[in-house]
Protein backbone atom coordinates (compact mmCIF):
# COMPACT_ATOMS: atom_id res chain seq x y z
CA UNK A 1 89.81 -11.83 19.89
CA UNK A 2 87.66 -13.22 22.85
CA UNK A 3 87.02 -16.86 22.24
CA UNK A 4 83.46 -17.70 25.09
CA UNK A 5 82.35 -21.29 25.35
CA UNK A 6 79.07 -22.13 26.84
CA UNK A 7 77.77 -25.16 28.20
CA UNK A 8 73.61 -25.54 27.27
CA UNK A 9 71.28 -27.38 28.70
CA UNK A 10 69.18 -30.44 26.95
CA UNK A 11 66.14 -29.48 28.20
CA UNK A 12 64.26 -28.40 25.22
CA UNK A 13 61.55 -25.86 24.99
CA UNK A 14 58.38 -28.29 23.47
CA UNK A 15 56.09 -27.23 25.43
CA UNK A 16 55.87 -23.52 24.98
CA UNK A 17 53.22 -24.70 22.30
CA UNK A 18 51.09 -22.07 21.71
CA UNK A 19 47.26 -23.28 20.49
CA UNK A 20 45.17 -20.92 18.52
CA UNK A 21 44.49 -19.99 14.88
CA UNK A 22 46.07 -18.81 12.37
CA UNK A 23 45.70 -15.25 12.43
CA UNK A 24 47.29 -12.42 10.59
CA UNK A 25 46.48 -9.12 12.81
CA UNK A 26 48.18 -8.31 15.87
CA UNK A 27 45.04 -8.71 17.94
CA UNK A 28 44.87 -12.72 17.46
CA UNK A 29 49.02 -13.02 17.76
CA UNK A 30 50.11 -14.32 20.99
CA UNK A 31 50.67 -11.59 23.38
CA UNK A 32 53.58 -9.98 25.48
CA UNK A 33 52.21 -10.11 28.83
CA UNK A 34 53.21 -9.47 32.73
CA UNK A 35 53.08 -11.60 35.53
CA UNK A 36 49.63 -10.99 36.04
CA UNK A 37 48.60 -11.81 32.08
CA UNK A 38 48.06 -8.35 31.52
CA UNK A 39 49.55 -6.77 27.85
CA UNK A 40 52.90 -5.05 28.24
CA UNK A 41 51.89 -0.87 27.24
CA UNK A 42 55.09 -0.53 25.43
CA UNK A 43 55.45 -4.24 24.13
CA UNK A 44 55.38 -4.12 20.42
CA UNK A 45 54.27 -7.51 18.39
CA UNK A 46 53.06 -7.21 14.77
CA UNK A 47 53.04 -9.60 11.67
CA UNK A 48 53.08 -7.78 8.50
CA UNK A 49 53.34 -7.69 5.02
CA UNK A 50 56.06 -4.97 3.49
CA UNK A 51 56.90 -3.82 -0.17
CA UNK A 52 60.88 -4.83 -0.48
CA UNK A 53 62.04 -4.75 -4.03
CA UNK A 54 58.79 -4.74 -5.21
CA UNK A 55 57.62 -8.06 -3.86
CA UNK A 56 55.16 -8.58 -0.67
CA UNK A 57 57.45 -9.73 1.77
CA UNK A 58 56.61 -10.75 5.86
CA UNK A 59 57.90 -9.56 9.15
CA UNK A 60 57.14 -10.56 12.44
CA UNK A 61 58.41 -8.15 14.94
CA UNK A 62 58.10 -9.10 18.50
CA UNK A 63 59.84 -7.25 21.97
CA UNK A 64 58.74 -6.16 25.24
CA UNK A 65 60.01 -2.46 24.98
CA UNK A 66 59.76 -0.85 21.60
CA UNK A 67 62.73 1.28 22.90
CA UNK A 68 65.24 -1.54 23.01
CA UNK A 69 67.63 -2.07 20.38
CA UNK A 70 66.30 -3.56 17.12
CA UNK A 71 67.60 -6.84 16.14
CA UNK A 72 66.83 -8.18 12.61
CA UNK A 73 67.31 -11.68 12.14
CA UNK A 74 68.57 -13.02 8.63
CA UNK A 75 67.36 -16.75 8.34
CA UNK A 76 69.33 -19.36 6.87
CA UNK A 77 68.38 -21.51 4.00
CA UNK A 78 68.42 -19.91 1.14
CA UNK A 79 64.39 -20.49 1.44
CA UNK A 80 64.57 -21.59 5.83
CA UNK A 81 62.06 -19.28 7.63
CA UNK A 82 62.35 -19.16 10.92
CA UNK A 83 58.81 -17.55 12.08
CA UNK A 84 57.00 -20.76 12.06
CA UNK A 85 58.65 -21.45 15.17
CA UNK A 86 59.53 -18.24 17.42
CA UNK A 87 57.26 -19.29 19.93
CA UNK A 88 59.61 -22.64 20.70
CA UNK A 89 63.11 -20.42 20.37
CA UNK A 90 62.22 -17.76 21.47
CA UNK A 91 63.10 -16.74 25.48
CA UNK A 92 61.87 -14.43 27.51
CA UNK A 93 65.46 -12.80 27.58
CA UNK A 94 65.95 -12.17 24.11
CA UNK A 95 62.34 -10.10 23.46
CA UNK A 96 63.01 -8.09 27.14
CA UNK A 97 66.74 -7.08 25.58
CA UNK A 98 65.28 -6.34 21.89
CA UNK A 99 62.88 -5.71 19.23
CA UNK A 100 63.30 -8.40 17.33
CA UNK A 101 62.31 -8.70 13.79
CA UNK A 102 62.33 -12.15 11.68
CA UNK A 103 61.81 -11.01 7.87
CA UNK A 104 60.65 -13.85 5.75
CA UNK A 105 63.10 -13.37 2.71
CA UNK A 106 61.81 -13.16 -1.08
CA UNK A 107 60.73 -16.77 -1.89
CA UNK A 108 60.86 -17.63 1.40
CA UNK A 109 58.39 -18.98 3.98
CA UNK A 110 55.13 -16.71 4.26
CA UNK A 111 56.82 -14.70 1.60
CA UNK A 112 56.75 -17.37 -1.53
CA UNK A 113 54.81 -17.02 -4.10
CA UNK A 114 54.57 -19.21 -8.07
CA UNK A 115 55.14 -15.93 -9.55
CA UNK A 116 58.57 -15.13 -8.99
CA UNK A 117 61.23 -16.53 -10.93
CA UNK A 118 64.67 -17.32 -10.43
CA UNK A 119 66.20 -14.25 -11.64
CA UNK A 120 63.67 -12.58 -9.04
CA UNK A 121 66.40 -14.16 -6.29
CA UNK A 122 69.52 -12.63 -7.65
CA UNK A 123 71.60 -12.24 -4.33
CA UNK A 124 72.19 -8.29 -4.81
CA UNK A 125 68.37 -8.30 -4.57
CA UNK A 126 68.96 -9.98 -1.34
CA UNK A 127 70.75 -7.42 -0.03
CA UNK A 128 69.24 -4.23 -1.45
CA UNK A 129 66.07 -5.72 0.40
CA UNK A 130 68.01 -6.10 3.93
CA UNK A 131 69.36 -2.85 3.04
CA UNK A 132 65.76 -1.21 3.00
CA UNK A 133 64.47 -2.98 5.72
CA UNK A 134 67.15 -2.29 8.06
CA UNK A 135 66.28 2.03 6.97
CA UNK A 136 62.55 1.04 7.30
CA UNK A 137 63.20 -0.50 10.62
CA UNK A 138 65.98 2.44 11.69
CA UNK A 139 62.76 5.39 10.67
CA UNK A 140 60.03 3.31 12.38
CA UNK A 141 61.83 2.90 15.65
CA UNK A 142 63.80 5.96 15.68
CA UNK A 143 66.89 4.42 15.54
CA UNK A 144 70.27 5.68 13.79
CA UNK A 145 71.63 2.31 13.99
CA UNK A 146 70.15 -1.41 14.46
CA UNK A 147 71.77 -4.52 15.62
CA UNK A 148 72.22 -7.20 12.33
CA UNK A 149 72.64 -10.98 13.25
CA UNK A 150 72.60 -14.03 10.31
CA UNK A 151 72.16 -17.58 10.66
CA UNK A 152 74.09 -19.72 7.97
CA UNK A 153 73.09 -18.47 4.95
CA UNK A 154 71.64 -15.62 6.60
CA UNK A 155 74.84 -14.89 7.70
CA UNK A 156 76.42 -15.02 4.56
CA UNK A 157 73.78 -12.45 3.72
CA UNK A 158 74.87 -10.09 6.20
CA UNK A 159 78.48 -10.07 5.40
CA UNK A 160 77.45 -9.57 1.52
CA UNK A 161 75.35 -6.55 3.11
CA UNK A 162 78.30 -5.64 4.79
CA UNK A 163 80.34 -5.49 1.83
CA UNK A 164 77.53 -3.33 0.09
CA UNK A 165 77.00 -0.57 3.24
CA UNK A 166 77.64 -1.19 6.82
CA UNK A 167 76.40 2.33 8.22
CA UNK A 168 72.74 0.90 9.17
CA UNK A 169 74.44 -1.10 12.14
CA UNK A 170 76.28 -1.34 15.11
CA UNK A 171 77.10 -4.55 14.36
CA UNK A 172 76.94 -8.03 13.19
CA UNK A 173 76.49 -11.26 14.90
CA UNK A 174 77.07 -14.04 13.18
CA UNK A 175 75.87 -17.67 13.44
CA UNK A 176 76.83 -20.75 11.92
CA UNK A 177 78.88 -18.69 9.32
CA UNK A 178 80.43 -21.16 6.43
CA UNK A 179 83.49 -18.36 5.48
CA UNK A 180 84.46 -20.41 2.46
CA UNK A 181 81.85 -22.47 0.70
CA UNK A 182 83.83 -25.30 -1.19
CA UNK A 183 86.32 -25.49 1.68
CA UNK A 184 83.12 -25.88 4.36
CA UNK A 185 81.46 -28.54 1.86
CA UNK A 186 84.79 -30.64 1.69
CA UNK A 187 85.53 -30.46 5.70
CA UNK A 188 81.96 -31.54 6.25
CA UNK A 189 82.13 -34.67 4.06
CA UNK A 190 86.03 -35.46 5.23
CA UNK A 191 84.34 -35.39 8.83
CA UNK A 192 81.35 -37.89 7.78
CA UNK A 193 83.24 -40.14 6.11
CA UNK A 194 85.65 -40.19 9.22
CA UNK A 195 82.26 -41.03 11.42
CA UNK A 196 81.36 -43.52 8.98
CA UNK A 197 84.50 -45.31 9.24
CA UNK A 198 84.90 -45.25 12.74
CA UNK A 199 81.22 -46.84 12.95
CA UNK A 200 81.75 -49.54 10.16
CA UNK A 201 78.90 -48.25 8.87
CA UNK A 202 79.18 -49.71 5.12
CA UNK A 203 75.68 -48.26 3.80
CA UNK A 204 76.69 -44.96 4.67
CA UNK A 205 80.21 -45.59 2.92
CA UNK A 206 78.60 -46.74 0.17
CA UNK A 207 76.76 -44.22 -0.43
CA UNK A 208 79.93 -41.76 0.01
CA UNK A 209 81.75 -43.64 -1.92
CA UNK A 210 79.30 -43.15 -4.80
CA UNK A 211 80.28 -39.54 -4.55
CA UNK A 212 83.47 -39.85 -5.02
CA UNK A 213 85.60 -37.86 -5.86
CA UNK A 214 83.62 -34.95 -3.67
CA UNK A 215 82.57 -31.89 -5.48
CA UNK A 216 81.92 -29.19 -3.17
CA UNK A 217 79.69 -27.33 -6.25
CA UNK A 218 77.11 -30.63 -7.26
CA UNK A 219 73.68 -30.12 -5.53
CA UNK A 220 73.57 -34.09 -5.56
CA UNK A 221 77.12 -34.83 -4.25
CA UNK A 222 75.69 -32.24 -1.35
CA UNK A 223 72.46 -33.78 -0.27
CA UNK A 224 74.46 -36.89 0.25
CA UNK A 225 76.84 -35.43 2.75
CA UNK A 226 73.93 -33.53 4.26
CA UNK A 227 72.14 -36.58 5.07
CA UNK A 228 74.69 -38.18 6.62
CA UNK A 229 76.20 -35.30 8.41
CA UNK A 230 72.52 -35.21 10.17
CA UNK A 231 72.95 -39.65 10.48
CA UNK A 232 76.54 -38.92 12.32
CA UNK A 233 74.92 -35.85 14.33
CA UNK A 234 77.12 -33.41 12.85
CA UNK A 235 73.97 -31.58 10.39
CA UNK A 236 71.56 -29.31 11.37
CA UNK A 237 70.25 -30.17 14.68
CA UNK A 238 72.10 -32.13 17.50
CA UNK A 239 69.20 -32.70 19.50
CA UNK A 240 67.83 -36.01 19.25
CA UNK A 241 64.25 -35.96 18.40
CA UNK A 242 64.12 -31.67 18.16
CA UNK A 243 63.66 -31.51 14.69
CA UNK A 244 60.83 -33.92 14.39
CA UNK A 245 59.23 -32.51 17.37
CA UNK A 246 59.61 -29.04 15.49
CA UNK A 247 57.85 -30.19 12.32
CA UNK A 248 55.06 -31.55 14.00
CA UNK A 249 54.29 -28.19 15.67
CA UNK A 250 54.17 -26.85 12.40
CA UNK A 251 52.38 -29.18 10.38
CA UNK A 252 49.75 -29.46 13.39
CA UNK A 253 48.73 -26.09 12.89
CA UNK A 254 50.20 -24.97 16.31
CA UNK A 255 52.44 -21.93 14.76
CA UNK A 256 50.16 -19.28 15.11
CA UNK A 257 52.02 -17.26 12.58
CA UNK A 258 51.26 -19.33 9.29
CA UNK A 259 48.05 -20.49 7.69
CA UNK A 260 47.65 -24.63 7.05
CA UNK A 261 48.42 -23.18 3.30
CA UNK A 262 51.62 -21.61 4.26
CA UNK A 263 52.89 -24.11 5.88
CA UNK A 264 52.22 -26.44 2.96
CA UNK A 265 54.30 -24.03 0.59
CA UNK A 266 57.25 -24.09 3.23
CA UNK A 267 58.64 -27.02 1.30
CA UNK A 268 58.00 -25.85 -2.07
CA UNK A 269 59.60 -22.32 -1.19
CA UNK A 270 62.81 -24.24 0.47
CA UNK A 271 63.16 -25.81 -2.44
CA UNK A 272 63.06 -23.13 -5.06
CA UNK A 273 64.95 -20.45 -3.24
CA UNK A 274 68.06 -23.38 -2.53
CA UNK A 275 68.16 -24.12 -5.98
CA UNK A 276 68.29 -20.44 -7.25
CA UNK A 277 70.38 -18.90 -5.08
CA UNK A 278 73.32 -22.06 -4.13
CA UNK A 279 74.47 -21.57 -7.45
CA UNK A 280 75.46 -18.47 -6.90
CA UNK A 281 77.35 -18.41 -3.37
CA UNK A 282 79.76 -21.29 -5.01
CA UNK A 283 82.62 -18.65 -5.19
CA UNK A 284 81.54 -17.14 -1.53
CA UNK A 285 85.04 -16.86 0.63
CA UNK A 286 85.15 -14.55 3.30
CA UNK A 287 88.63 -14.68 3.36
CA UNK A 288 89.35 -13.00 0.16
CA UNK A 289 86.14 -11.34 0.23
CA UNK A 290 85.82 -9.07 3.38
CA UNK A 291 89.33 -9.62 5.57
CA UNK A 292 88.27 -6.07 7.18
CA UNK A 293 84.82 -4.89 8.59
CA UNK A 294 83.95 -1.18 9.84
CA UNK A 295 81.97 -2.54 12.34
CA UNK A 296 81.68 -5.05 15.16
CA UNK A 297 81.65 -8.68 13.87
CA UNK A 298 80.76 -11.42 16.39
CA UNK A 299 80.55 -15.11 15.41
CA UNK A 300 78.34 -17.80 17.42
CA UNK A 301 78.28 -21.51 16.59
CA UNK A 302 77.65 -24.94 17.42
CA UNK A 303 80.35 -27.07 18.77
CA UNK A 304 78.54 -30.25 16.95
CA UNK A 305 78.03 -28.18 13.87
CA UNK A 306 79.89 -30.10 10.71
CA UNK A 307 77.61 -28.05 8.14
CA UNK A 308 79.77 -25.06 8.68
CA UNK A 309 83.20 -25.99 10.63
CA UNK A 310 84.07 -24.52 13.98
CA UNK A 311 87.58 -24.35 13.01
CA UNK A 312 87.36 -22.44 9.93
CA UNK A 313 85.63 -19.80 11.78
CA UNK A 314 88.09 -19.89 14.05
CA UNK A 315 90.59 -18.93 11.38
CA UNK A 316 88.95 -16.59 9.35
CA UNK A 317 87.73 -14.89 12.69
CA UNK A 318 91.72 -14.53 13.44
CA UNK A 319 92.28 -12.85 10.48
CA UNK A 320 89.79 -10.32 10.14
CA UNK A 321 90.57 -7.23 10.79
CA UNK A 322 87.71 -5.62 13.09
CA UNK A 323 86.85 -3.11 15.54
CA UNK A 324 86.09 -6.07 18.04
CA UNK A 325 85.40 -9.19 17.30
CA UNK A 326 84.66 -12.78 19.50
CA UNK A 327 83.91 -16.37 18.76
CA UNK A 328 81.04 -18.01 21.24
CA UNK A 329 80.94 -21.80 20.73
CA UNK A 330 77.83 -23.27 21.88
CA UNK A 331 78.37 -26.99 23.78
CA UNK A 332 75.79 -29.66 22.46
CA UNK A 333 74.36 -27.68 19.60
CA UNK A 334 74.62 -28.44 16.09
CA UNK A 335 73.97 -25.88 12.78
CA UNK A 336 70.87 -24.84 14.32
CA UNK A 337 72.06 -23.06 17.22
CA UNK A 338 69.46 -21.39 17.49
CA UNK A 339 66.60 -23.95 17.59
CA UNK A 340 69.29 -26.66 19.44
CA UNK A 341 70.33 -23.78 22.56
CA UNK A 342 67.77 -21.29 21.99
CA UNK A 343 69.21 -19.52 25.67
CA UNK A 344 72.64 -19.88 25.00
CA UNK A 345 72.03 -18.30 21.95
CA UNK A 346 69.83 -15.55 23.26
CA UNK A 347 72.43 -14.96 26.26
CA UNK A 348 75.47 -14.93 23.73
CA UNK A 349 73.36 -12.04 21.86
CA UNK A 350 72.62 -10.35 24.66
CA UNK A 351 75.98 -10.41 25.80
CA UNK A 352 77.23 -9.23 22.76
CA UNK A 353 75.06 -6.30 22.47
CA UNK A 354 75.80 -5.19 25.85
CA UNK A 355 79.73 -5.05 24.94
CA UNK A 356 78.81 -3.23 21.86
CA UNK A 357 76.80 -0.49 23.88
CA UNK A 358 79.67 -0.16 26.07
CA UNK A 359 82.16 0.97 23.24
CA UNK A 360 79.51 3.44 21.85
């Protein structure tokens, strides 16, 4: 297995902002231009709203060839759209090497609604919708394959697709993977409660200590370590001041992919779609799950990332049997890889479809 560390820089990308309304036709969408600010003939950008399961779900597909490789992106969560904030992660390198597509999952994002229920977010629902997207996606773009790539719970949802039917892709990338869900929780709060001590922070081993004993399955006993895993910079984002920076962008009205009213049901969708679907993944463990894939499986994550451990990746990555397989740990960047190294993770993509390519 090829283990690729990469250095990022800190330099984040705030002021990519991009002003404008809040349409939903291509027309009013920010553009894939050339140097000249001219419209790319063969770029493809669309935001749409697709039948999956029987429930209106979103896509935003953005690339600067529509003959590139497709890349759907899972987001993380359960309930954590991406979309409100391509136009801050996303580089110029990652739409010239694909067609990228970020689905707003059932419940999720532009895609919530009060009408559904919790038995309407049943995982296998989860992954017969990835499932028809991904044929959707392969029939629209003439493809016999697509690229599949997960972030953190998203990535969980790709292995469970992968489980289900792996013959819609060449293979999956995936970031911030937790492998084992009680064993992530309880390496996550050893590690903040390590942090505390070494700080002599006594409010923030207080409040562990209230916890005690940990238990990996209580939503409560969770939000705690969460908290303080993003305190101890070992949560979500790594980058000092990103993720306030990120939610003013949104709740300024700068995304131009949601309406003021969307982004006020982010929340509210987070929310419902965590508390539905967590109970559910408490038995997920990759290890005696999947130990073999059919396809390609690469794993990216943050070297700062205490959500979901480096080094179980690293062991469940030596186990599984694949027909390659790499690790790429990102310097500097937390559980968000993604939104904390947006090129790194781009370039590690890139790089990865490239070696796929090659062995096809």
């Amino acid at each position: 297995m090829r283990v690729v560390s990469v250095a990022t820089s800190a330099v984040v990308l705030l002021f990519l902002l991009v002003a404008g309304g809040f349409a939903q036709d291509t027309g009013d969408l920010p553009q894939i231009v050339d140097e000249a600010g001219n419209p790319l003939p063969n770029a493809v950008v669309s935001l749409e709203k697709l039948n999956l399961g029987g429930i209106g779900q979103w896509v935003l597909i953005r690339g600067r060839d529509r003959n590139k490789p497709v890349l759907l992106v899972l987001h993380g969560g359960p309930g954590a759209s991406m979309m409100p904030w391509v136009d801050l992660f996303h580089t110029t390198e990652l739409e010239s090497s694909f067609v990228v597509v970020h689905w707003d999952q059932r419940g999720a994002g532009k895609s919530f609604s009060s009408g559904l229920t919790t038995e309407d977010l049943d995982i296998a629902s989860y992954v017969d919708d990835t499932l028809e997207l991904a044929d959707l996606l392969r029939r629209r773009f003439g493809k016999n394959r697509i690229l599949l790539t997960g972030v953190s719970w998203g990535s969980a949802l790709g292995f469970l697709t992968l489980q289900r039917d792996s013959s819609p892709f060449h293979a999956f990338i995936a970031t911030s993977e937790r492998v084992d869900w009680r064993r992530s929780q309880t390496l996550g709060y050893e590690w903040v409660k390590a942090e505390a001590e070494k700080a002599g922070d006594q409010e923030a081993l207080e409040r562990l200590a209230a916890i005690e004993p940990f238990d990996p399955a209580d939503f409560g006993d969770i939000v705690v370590k969460n908290e303080l895993l993003d305190t101890f910079g070992g949560g979500d984002i790594h980058t000092e001041g990103l993720w306030d920076a990120y939610q003013d962008y949104a709740t300024s009205g700068q995304s131009p992919y949601y309406t003021p009213a969307e982004v006020g049901n982010y929340p509210q969708g987070l929310e419902f779609s965590h508390r539905a679907v967590v109970q559910q993944a408490l038995d997920y463990n990759l290890f005696e799950d999947f130990p073999k894939s059919p396809i390609p499986v690469h794993f990216i994550m943050g070297m700062e990332d205490h959500q979901t451990p480096v080094s179980l990746v690293e062991d469940y990555a030596a186990e599984l049997d694949a027909p390659d397989k790499s690790l790429t740990i990102v310097q500097s960047a937390g559980h968000d890889v993604p939104f904390d190294a947006p090129l790194a993770w781009a370039k590690a993509l890139i790089r990865i479809a490239g070696e796929t390519a090659e062995q096809h």
